[in-house]
N, C-alpha and C. Protein backbone atom coordinates (compact mmCIF):
# COMPACT_ATOMS: atom_id res chain seq x y z
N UNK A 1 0.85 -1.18 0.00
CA UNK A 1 0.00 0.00 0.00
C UNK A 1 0.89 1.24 0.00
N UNK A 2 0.85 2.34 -0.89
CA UNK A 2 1.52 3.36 -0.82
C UNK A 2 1.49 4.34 0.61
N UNK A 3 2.49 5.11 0.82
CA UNK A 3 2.42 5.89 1.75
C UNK A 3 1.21 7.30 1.34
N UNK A 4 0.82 7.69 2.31
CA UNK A 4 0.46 8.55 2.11
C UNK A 4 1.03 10.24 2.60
N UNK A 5 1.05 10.76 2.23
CA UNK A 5 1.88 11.81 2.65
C UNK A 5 1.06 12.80 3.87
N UNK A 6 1.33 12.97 4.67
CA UNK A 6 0.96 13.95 5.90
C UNK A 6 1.26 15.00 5.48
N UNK A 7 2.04 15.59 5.12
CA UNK A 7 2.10 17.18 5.30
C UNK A 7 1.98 17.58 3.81
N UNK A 8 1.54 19.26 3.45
CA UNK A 8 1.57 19.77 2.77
C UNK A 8 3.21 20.41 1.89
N UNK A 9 3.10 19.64 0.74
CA UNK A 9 4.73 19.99 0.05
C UNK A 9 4.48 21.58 -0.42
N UNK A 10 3.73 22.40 -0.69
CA UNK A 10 4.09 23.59 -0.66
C UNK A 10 4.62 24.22 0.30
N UNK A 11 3.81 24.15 1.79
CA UNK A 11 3.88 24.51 2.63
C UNK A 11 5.73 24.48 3.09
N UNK A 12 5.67 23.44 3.33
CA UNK A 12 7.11 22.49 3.23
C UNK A 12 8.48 23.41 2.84
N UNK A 13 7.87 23.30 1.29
CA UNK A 13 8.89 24.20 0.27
C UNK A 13 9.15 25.73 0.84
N UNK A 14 8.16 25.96 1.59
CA UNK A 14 8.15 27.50 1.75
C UNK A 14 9.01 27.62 2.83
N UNK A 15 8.90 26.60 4.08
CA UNK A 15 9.27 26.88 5.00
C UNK A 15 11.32 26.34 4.96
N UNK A 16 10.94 25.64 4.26
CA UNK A 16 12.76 25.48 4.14
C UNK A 16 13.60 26.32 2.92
N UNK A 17 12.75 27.05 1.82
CA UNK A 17 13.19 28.69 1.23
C UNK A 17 13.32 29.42 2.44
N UNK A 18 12.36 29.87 3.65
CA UNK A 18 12.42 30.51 4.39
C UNK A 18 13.69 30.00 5.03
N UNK A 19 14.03 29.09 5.66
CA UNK A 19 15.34 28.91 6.49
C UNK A 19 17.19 29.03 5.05
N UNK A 20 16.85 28.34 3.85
CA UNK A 20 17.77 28.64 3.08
C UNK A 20 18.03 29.97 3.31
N UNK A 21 16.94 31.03 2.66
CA UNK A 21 17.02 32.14 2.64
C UNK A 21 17.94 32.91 3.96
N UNK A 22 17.28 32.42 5.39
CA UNK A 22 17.92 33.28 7.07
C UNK A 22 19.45 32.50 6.96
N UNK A 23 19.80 31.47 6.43
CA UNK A 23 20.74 30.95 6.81
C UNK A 23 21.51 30.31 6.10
N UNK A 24 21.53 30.86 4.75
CA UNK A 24 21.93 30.23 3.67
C UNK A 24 22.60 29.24 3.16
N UNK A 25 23.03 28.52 2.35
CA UNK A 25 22.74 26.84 1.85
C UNK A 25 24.25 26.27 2.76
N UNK A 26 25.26 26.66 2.80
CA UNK A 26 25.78 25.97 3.62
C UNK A 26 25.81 25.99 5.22
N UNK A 27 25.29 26.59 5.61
CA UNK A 27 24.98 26.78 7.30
C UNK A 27 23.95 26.50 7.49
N UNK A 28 22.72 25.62 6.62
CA UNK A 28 21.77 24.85 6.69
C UNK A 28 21.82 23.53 6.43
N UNK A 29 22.07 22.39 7.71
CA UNK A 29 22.40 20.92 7.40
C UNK A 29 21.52 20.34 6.93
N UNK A 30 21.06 19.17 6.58
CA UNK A 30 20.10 18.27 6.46
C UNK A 30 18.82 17.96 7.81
N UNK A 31 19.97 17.97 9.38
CA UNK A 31 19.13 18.09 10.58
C UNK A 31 18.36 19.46 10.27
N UNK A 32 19.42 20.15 10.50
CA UNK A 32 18.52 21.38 10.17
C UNK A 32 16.93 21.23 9.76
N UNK A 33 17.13 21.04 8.74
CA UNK A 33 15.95 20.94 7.70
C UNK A 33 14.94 20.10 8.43
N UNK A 34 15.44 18.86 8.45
CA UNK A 34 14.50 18.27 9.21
C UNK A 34 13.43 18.68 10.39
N UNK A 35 14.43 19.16 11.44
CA UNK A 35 13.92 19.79 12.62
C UNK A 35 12.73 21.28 12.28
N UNK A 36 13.43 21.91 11.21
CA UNK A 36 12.46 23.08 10.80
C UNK A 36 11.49 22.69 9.87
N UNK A 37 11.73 21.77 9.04
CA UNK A 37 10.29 21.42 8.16
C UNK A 37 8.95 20.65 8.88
N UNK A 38 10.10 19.89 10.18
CA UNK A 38 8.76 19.05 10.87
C UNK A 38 8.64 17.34 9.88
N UNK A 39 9.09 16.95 8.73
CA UNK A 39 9.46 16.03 8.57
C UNK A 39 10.59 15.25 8.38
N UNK A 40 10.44 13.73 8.58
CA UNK A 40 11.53 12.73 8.56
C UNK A 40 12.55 12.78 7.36
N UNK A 41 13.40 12.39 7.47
CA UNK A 41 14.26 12.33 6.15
C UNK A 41 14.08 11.97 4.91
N UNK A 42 13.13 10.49 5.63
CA UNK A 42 12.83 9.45 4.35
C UNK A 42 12.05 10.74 3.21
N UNK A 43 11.04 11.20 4.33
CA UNK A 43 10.26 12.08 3.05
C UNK A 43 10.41 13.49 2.86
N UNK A 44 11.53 13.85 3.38
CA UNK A 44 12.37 14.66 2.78
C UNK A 44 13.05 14.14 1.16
N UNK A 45 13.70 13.25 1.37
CA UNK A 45 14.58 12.59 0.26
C UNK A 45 13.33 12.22 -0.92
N UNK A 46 12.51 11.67 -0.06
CA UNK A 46 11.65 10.75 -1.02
C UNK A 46 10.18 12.07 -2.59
N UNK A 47 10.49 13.38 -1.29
CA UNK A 47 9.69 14.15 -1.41
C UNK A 47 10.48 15.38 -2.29
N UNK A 48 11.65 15.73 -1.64
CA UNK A 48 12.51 16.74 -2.43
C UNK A 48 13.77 16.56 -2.87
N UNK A 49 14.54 15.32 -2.85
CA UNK A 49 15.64 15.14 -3.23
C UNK A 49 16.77 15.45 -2.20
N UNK A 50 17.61 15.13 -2.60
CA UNK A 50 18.98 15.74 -1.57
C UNK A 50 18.55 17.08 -1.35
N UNK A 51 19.70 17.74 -0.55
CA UNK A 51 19.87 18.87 0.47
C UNK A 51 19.88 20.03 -0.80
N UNK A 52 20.69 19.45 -1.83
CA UNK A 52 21.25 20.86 -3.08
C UNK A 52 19.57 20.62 -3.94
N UNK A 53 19.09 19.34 -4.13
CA UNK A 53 17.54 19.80 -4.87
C UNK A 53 16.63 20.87 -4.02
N UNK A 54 16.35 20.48 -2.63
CA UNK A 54 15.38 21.01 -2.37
C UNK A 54 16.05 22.32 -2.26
N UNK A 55 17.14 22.77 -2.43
CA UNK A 55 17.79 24.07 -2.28
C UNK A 55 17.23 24.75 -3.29
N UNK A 56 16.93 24.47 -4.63
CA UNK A 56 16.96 25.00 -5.52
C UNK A 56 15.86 24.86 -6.02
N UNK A 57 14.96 24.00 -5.62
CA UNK A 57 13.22 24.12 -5.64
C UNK A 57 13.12 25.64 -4.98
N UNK A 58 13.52 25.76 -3.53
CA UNK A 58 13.31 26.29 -2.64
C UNK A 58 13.55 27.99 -3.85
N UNK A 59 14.40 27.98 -4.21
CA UNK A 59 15.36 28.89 -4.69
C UNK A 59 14.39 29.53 -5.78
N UNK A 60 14.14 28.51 -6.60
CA UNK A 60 13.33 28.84 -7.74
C UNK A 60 12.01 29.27 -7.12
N UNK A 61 11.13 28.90 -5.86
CA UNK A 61 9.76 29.04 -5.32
C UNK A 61 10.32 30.71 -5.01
N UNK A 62 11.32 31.29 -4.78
CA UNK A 62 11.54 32.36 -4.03
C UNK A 62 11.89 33.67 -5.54
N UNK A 63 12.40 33.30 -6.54
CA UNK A 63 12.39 33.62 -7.60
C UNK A 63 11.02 34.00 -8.52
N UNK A 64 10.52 32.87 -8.57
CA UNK A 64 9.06 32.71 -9.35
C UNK A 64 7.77 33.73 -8.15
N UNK A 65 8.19 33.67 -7.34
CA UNK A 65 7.08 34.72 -6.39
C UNK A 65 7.61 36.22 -6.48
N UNK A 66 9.17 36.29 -6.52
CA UNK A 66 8.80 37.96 -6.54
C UNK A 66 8.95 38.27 -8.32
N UNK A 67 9.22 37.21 -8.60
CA UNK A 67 8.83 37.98 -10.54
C UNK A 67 7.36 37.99 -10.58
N UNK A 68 6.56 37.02 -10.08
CA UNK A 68 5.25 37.67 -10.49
C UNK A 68 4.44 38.33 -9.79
N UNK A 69 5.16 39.04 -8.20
CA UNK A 69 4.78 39.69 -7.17
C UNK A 69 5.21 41.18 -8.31
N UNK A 70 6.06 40.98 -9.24
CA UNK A 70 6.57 42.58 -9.39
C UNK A 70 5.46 42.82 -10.89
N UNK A 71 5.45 42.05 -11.69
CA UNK A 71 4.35 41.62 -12.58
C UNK A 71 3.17 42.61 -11.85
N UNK A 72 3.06 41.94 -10.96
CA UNK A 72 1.32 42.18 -10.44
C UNK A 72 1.67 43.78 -9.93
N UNK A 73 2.58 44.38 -9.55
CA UNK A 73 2.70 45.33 -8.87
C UNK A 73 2.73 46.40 -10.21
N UNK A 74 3.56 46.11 -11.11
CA UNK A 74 3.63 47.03 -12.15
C UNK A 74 1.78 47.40 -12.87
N UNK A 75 1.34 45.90 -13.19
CA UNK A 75 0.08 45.54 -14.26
C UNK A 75 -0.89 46.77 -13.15
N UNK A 76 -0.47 46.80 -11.57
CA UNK A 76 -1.68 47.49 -10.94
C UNK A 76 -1.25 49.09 -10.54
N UNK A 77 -0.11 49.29 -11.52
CA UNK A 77 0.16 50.89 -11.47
C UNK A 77 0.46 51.45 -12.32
N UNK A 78 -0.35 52.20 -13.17
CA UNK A 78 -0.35 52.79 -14.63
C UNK A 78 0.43 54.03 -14.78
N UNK A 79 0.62 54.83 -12.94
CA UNK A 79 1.80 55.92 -12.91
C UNK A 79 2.65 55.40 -12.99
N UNK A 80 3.61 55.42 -13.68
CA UNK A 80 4.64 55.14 -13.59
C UNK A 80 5.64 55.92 -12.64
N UNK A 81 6.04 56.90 -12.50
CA UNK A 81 6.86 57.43 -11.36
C UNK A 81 6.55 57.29 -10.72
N UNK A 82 4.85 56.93 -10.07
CA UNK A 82 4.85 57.15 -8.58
C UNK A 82 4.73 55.37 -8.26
N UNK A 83 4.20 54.58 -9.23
CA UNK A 83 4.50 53.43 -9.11
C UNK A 83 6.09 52.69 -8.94
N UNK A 84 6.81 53.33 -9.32
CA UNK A 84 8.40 53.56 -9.24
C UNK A 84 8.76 53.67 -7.73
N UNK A 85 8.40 54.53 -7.09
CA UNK A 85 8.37 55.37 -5.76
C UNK A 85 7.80 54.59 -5.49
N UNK A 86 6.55 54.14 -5.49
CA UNK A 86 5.92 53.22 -4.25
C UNK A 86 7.01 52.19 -4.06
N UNK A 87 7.24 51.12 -5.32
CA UNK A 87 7.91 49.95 -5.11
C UNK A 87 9.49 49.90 -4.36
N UNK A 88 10.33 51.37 -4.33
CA UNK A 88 11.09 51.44 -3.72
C UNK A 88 10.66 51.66 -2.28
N UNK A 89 9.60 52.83 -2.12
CA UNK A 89 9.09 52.53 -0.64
C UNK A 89 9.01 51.32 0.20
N UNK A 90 8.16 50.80 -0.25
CA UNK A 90 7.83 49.24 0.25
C UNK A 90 9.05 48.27 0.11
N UNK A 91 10.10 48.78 -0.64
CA UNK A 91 11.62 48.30 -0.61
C UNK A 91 12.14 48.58 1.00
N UNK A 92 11.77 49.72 0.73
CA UNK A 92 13.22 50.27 2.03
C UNK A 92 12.15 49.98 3.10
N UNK A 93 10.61 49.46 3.48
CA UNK A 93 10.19 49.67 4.56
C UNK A 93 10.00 48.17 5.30
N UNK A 94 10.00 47.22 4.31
CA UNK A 94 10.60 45.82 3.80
C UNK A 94 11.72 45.25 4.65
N UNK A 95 12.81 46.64 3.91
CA UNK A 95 14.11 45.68 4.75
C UNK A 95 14.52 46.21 5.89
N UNK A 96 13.89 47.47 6.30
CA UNK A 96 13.95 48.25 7.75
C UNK A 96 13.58 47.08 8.75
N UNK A 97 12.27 46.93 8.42
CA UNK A 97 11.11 46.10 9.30
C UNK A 97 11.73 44.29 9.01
N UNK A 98 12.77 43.94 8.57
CA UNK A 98 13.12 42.71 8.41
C UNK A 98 14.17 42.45 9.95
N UNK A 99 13.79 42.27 11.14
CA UNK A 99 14.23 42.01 12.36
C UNK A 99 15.42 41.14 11.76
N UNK A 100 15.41 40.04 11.26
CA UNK A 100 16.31 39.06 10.73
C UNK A 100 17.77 39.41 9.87
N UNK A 101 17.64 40.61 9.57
CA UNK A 101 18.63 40.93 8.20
C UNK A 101 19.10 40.33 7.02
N UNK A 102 17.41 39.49 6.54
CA UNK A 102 17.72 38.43 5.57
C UNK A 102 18.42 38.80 4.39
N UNK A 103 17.84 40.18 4.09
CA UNK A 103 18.33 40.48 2.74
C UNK A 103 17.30 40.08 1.66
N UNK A 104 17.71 39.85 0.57
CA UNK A 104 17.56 39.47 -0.85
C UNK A 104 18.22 37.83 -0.89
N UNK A 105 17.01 36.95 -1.03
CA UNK A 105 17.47 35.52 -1.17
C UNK A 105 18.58 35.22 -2.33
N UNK A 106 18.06 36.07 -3.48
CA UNK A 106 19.20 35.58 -4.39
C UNK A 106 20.71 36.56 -4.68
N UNK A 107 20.78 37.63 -4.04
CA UNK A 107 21.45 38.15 -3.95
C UNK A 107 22.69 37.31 -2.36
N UNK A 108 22.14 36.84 -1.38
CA UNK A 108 23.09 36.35 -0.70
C UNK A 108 23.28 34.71 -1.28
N UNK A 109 22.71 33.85 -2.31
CA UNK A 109 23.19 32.89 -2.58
C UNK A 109 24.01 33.12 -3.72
N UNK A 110 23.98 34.99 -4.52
CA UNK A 110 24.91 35.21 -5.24
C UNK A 110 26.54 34.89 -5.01
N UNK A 111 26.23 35.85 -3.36
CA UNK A 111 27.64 36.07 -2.56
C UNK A 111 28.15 34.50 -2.08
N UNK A 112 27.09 33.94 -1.96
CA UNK A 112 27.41 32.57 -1.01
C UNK A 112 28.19 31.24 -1.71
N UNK A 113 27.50 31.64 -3.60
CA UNK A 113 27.78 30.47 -4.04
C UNK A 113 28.04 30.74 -5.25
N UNK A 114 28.55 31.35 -5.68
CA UNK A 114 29.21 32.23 -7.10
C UNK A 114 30.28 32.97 -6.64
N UNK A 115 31.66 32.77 -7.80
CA UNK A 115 31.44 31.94 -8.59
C UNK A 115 32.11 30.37 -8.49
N UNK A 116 31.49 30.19 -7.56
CA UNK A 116 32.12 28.56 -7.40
C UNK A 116 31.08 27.35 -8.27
N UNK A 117 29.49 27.80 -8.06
CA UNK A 117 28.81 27.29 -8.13
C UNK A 117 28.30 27.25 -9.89
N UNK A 118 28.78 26.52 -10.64
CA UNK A 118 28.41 27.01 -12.37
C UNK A 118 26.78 27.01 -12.42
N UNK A 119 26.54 25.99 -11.56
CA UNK A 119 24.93 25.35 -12.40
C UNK A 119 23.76 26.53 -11.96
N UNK A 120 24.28 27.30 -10.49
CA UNK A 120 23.34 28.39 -10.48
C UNK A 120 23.54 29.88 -11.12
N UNK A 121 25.14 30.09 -11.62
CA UNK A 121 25.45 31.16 -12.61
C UNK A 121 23.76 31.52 -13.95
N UNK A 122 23.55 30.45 -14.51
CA UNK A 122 22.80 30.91 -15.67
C UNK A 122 21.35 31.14 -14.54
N UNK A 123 20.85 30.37 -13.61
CA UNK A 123 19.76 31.10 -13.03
C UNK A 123 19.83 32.44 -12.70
N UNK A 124 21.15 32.59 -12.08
CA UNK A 124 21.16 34.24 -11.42
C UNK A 124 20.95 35.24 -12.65
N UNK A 125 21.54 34.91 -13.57
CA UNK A 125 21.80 35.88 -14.86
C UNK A 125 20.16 35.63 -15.10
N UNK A 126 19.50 34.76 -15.39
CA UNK A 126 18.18 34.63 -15.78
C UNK A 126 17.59 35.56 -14.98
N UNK A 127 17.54 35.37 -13.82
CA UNK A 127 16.80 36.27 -13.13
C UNK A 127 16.70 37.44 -12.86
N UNK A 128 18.51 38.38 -13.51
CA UNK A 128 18.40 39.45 -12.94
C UNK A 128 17.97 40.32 -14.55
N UNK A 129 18.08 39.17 -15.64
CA UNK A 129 17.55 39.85 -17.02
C UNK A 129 16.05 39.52 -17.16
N UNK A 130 15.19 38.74 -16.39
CA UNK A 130 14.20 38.96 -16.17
C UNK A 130 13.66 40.23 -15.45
N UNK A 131 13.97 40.69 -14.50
CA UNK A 131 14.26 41.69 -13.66
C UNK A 131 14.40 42.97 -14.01
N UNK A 132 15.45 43.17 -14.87
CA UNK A 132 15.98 44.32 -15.88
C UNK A 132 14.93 44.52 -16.44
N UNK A 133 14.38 43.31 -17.20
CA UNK A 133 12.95 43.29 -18.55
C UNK A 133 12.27 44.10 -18.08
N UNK A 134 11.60 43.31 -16.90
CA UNK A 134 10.44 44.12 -15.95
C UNK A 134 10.47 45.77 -16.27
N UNK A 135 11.62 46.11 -15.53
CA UNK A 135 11.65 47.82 -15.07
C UNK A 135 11.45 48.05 -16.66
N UNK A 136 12.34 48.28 -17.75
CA UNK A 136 12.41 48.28 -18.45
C UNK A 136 11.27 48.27 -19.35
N UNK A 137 10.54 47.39 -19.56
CA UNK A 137 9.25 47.79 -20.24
C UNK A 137 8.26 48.11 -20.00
N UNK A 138 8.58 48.43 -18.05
CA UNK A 138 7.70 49.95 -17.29
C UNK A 138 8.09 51.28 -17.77
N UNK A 139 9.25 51.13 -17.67
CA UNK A 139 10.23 52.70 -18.23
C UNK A 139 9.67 52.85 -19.89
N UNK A 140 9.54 51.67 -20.72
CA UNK A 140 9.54 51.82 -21.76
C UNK A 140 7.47 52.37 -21.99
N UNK A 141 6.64 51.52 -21.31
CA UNK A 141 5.33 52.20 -20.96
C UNK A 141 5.13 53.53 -21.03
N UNK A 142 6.01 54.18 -19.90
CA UNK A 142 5.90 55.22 -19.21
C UNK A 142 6.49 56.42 -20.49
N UNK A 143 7.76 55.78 -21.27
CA UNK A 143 7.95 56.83 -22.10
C UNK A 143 6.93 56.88 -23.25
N UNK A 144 6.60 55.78 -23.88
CA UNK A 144 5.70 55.90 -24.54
C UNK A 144 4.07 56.64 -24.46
N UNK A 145 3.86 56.39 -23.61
CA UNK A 145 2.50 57.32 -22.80
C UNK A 145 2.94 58.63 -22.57
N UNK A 146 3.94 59.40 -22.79
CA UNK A 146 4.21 60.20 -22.55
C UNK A 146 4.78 60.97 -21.22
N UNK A 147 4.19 59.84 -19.91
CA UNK A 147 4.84 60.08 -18.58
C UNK A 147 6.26 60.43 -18.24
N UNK A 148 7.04 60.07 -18.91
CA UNK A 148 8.32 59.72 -18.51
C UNK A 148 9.23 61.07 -19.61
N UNK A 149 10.15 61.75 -19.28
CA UNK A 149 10.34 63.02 -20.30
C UNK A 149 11.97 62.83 -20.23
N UNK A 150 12.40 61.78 -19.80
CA UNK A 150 14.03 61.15 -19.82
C UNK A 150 14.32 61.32 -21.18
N UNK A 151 15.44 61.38 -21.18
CA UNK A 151 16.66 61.09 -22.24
C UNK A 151 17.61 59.84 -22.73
N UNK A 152 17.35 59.42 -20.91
CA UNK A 152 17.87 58.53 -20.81
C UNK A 152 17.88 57.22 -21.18
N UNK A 153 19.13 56.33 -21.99
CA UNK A 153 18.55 55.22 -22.39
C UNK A 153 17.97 54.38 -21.37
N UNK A 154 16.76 53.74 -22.01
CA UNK A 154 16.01 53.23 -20.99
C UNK A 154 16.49 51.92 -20.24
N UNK A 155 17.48 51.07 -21.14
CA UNK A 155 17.98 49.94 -20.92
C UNK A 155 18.80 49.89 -19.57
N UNK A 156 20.07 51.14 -19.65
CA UNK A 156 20.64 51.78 -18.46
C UNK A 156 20.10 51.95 -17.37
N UNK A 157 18.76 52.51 -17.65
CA UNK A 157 18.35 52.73 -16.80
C UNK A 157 17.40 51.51 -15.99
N UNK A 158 16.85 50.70 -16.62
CA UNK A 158 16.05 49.62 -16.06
C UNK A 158 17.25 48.93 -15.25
N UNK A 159 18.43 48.92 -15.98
CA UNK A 159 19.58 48.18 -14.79
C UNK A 159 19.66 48.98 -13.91
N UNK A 160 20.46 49.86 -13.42
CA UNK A 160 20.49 50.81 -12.64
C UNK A 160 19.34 50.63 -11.68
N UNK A 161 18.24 50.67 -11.85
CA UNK A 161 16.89 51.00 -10.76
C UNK A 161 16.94 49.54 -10.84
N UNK A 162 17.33 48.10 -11.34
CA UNK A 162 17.43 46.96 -10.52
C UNK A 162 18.55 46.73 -9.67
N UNK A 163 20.04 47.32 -10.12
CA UNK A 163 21.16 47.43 -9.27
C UNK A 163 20.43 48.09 -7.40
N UNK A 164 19.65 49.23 -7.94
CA UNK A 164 19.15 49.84 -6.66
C UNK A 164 18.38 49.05 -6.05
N UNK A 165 17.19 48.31 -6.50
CA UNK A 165 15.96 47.58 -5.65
C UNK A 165 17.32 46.36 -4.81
N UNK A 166 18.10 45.87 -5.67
CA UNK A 166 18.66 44.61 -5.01
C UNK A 166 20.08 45.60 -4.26
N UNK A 167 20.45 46.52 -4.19
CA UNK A 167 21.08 47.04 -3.49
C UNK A 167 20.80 47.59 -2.01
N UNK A 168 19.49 47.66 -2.22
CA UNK A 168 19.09 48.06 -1.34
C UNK A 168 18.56 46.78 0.00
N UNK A 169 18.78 45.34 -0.37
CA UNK A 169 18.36 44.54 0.71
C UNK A 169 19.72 44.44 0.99
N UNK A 170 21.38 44.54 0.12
CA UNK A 170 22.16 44.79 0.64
C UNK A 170 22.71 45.32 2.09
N UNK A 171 22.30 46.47 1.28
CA UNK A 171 23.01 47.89 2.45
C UNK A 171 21.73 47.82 4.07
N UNK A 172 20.77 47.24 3.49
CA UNK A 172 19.91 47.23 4.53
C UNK A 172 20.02 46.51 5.99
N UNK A 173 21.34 45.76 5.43
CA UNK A 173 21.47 44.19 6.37
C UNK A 173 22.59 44.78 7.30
N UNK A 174 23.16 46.02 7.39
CA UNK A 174 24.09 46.68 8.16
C UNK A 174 22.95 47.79 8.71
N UNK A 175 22.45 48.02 9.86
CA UNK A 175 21.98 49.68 10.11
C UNK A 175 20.99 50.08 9.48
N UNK A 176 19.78 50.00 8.23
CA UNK A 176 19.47 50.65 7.25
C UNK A 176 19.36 52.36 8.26
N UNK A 177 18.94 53.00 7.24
CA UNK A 177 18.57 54.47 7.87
C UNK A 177 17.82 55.19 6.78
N UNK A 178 16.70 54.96 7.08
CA UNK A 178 15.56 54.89 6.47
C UNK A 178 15.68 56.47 5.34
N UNK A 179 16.42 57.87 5.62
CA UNK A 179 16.45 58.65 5.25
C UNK A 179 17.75 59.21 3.89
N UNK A 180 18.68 58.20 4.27
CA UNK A 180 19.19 57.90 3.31
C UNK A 180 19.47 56.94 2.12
N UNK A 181 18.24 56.22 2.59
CA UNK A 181 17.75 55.18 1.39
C UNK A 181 16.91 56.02 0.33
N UNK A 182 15.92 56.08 0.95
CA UNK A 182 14.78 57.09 0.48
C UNK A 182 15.90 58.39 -0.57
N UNK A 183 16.82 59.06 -0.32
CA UNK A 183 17.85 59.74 -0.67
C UNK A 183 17.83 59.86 -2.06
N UNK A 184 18.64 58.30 -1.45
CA UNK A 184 19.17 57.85 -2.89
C UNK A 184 18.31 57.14 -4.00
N UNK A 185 17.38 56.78 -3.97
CA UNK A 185 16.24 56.28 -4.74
C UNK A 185 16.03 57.35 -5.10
N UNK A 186 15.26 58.93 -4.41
CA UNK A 186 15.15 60.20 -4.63
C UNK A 186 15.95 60.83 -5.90
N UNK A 187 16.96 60.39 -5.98
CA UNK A 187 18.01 60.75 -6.79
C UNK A 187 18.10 60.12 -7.82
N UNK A 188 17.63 58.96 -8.25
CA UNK A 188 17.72 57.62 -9.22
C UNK A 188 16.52 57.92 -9.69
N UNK A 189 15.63 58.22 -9.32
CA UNK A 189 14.39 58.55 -9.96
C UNK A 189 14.22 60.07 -10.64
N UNK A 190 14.87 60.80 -10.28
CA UNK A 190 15.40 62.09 -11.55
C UNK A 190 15.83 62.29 -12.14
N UNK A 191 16.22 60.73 -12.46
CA UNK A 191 16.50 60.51 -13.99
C UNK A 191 15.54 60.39 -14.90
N UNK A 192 14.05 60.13 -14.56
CA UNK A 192 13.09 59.47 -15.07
C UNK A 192 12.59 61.08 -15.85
N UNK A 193 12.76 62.08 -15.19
CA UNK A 193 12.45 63.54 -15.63
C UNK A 193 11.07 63.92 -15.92
């Protein structure tokens, strides 16, 4: 008779992204996991693979939520500058209010595991030219509608304002100070003109 599975594998997935993420992939053992997911090994293994699969389930679940968290955020703000401004707001108020100093999940498995790591090199690049896209064919919206009165190439600039969003869970993980975040976003966004 087959097993039946007790616990919920989303749930699961979320909660050991959540510990990858606080404690990233090598200072997270297998006990580890165990003890924080709440299940046995067998169906750990049987359920997510070794320690480096469910890493990268985990990895990709944490990826695939804020690309279409930013999706949904753009599709529901037709200003563009002030939709710009909000999403840095809720940036800097994000990583203020983050007690933990998690950061940016893929930005510390950048630092953690690149470039040693080849097989997650083409995800990171995937993700941060997904990323780029995003801003980018907001910026490109915004000029077209006429909102936007830049000069600036827009491409530059969609990097740049992603260098900033992921810079900013950076610098956040030392002190943030809420007035010189805000600053400098302030400043990155007059480019938009």
């Amino acid at each position: 008779m087959p097993r039946v599975k007790l616990f919920d594998e989303q749930e699961v997935l979320t909660k050991a992204m959540n510990l990858f993420w606080k404690q990233g992939y090598s200072a997270t053992s297998v006990q580890d996991l165990v003890s924080h997911l709440g299940i046995n090994r067998a169906s750990l293994y049987d359920t997510f693979g070794d320690k480096e699969q469910l890493f990268k389930k985990s990895f990709a679940l944490y990826r695939k939520s804020n690309i279409e968290g930013l999706i949904h955020f753009f599709e529901s703000r037709p200003n563009i500058k002030s939709g710009l401004s909000e999403l840095f707001d809720i940036a800097i108020q994000d990583a203020i209010l983050d007690k933990e100093a998690k950061g940016c999940f893929v930005v510390n498995t950048t630092t953690e595991l690149i470039p040693n790591d080849e097989s997650l090199m083409k995800i990171i690049e995937d993700n941060k030219r997904n990323f780029e896209n995003l801003f980018y064919e907001y910026l490109k919206k915004g000029k077209e509608n006429g909102q936007l009165k830049t000069n600036q190439d827009l491409k530059s600039l969609a990097s740049l304002l992603f260098m900033l969003y992921a810079g900013i869970k950076v610098v956040s993980k030392v002190n943030p100070v809420e007035k010189e975040l805000k600053g400098s976003i302030d400043l990155a966004l007059s480019l938009l003109g």
